[in-house]
C-alpha atoms as a PDB file:
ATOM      1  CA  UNK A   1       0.000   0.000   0.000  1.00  0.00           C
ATOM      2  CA  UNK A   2       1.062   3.431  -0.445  1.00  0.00           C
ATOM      3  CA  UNK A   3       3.039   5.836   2.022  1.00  0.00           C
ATOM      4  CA  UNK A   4      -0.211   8.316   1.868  1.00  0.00           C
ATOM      5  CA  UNK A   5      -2.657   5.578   2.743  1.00  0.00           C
ATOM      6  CA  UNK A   6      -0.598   5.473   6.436  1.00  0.00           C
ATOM      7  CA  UNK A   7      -0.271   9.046   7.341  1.00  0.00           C
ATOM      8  CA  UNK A   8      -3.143   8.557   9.742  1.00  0.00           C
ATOM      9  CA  UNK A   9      -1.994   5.101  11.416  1.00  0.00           C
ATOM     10  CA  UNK A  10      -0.653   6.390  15.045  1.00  0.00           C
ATOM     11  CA  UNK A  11       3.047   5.885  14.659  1.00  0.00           C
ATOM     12  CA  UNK A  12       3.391   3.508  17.260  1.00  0.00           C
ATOM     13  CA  UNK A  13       1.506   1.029  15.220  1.00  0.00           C
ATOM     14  CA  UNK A  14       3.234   1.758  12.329  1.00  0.00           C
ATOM     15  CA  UNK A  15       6.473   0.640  13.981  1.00  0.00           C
ATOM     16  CA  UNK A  16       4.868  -1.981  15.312  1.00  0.00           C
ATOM     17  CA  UNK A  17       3.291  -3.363  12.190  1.00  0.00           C
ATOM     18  CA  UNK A  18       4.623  -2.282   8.811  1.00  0.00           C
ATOM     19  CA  UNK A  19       7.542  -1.688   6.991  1.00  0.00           C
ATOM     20  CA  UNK A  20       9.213   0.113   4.255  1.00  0.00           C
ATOM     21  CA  UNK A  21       9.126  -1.666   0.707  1.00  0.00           C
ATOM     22  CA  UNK A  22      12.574  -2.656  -0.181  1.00  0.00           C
ATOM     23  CA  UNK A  23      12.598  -0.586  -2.989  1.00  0.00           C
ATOM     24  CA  UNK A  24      12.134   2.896  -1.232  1.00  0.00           C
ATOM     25  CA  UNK A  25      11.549   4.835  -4.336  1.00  0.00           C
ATOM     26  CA  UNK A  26       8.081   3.003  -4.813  1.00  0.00           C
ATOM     27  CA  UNK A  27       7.036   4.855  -1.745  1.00  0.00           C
ATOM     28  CA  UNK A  28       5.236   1.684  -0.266  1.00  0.00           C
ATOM     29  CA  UNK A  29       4.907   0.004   2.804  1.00  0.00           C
ATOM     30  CA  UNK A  30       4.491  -3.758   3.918  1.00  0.00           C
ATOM     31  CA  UNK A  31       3.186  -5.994   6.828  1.00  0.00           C
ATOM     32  CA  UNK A  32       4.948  -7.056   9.263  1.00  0.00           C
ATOM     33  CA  UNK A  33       5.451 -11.011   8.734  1.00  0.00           C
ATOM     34  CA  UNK A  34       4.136 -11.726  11.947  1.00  0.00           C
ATOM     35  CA  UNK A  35       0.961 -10.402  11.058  1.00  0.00           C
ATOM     36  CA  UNK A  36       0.692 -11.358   7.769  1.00  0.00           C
ATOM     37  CA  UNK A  37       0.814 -14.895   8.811  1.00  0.00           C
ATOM     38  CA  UNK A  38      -2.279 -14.228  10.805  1.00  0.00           C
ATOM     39  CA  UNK A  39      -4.348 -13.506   7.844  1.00  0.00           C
ATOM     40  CA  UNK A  40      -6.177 -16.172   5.443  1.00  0.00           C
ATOM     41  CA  UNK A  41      -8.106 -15.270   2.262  1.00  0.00           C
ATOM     42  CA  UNK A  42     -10.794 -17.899   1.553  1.00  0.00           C
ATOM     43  CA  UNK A  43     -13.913 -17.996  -1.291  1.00  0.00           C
ATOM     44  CA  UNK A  44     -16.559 -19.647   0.401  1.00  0.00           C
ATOM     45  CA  UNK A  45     -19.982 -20.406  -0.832  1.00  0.00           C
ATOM     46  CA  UNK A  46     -22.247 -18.754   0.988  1.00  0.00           C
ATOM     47  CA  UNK A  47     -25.146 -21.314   0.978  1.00  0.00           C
ATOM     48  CA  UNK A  48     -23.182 -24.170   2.101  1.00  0.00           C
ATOM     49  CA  UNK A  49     -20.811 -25.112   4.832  1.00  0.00           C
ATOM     50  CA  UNK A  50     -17.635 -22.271   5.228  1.00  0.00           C
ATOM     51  CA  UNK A  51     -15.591 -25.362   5.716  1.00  0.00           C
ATOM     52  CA  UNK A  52     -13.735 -23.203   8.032  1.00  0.00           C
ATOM     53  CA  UNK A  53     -13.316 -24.823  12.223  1.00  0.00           C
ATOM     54  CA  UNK A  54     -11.126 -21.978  13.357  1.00  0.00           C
ATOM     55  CA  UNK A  55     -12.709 -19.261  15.088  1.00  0.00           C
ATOM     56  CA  UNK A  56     -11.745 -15.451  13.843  1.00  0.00           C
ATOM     57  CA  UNK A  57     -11.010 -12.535  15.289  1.00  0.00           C
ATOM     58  CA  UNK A  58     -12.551 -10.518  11.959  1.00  0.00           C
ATOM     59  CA  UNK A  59     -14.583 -11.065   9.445  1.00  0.00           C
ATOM     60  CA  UNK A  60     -14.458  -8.845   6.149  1.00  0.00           C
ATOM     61  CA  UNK A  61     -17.998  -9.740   3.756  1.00  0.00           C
ATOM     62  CA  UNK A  62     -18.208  -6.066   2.050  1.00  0.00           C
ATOM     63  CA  UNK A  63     -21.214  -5.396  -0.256  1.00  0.00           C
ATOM     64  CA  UNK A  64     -22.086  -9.315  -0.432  1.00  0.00           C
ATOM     65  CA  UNK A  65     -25.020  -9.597   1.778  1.00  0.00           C
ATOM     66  CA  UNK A  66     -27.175  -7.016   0.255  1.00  0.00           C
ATOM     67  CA  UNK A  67     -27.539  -9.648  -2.595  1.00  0.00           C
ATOM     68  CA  UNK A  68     -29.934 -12.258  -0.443  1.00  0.00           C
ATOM     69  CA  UNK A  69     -33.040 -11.471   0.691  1.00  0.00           C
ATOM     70  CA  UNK A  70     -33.753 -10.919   4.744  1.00  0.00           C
ATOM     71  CA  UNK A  71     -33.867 -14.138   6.216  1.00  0.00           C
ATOM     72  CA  UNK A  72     -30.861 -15.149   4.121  1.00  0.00           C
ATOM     73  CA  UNK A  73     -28.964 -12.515   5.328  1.00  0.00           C
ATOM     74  CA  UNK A  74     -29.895 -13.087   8.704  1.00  0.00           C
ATOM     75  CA  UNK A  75     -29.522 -16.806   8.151  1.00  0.00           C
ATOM     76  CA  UNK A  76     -25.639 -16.204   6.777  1.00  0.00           C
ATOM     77  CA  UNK A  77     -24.556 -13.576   9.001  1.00  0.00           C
ATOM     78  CA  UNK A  78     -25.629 -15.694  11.997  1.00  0.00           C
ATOM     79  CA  UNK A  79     -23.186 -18.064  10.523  1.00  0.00           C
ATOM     80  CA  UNK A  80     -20.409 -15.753  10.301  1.00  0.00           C
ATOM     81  CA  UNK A  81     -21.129 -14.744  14.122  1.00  0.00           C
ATOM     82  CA  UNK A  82     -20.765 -18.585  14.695  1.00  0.00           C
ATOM     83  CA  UNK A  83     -16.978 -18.165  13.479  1.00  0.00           C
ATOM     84  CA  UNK A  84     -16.477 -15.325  15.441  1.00  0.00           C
ATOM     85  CA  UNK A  85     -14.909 -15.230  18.310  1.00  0.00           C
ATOM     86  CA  UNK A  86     -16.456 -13.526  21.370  1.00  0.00           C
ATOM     87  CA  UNK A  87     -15.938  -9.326  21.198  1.00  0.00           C
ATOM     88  CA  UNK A  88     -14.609 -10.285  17.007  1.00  0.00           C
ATOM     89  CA  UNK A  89     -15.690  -8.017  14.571  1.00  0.00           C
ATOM     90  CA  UNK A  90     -17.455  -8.121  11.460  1.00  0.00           C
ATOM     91  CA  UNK A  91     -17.060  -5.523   8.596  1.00  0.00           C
ATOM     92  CA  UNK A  92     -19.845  -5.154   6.050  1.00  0.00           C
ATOM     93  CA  UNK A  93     -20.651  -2.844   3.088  1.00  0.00           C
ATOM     94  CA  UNK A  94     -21.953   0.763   3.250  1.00  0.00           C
ATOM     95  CA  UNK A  95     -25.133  -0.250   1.464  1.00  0.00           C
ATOM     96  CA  UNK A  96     -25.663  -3.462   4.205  1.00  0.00           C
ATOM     97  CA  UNK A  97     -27.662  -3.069   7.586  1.00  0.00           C
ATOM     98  CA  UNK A  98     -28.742  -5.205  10.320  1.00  0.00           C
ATOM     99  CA  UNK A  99     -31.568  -3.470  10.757  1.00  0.00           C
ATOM    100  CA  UNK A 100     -34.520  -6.048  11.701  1.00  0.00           C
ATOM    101  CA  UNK A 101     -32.384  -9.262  11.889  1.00  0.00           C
ATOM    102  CA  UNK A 102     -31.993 -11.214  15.169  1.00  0.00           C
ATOM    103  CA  UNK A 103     -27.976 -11.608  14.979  1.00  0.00           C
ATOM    104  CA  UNK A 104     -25.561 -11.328  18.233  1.00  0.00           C
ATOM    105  CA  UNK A 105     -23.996  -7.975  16.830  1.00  0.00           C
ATOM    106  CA  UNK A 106     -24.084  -4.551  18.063  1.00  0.00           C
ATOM    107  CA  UNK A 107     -22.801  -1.504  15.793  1.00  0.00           C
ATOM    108  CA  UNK A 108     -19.056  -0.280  16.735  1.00  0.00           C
ATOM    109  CA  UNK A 109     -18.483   2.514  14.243  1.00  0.00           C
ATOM    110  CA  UNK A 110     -20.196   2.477  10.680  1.00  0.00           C
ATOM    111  CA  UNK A 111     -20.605  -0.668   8.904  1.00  0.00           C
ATOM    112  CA  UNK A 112     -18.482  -2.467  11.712  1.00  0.00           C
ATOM    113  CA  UNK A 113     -20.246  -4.545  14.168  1.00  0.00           C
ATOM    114  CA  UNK A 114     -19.115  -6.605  17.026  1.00  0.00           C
ATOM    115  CA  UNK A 115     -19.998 -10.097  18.163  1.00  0.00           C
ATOM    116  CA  UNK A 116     -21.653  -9.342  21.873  1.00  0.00           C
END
């Protein structure tokens, strides 16, 4: 990612947790290894088992839901809480609410919600 994208990261996380590229005139920045190694990119399929048996600290599912209809979405993102781990966090898209679905979540900013 680029040097600009950081310029609001407090820089005591920024020492902790990224690092110059090795080719400084790119002006980018990496992730620390330890924290990389932390992270796991799946495709799932929504309507079937995730597959997954570790529990997560966050879950990213950005402009996805809004594609099902209510009780899907409530049905899936109960399922997602499910692989959360208790106080995780779940990110979801601008256009996405929870608004009248029964899930364990309560809002933490906009469009982040954490598992209660």
């Amino acid at each position: 990612m680029g040097t600009e994208r950081v310029d609001t990261i407090p820089i005591n996380l920024k020492k902790k947790y990224l690092l110059r590229s090795r080719d400084r005139n790119r002006g980018l920045v990496r992730i620390v290894p330890k924290l990389r190694s932390m992270v796991q990119f799946r495709r799932v399929n929504f309507m079937e088992d995730f597959g997954i048996d570790e529990k997560m600290d966050v879950i990213f599912c950005r402009n996805v839901i809004i594609c099902f209809d209510k009780e899907t979405q409530e049905r899936l993102l109960n399922r997602f809480c499910s692989q959360l781990l208790p106080g995780g966090h779940l990110f979801l898209g601008h256009s996405e609410t929870l608004n009248g679905l029964n899930v364990p979540l309560t809002p933490v900013a906009s469009t982040v919600y954490c598992k209660l």
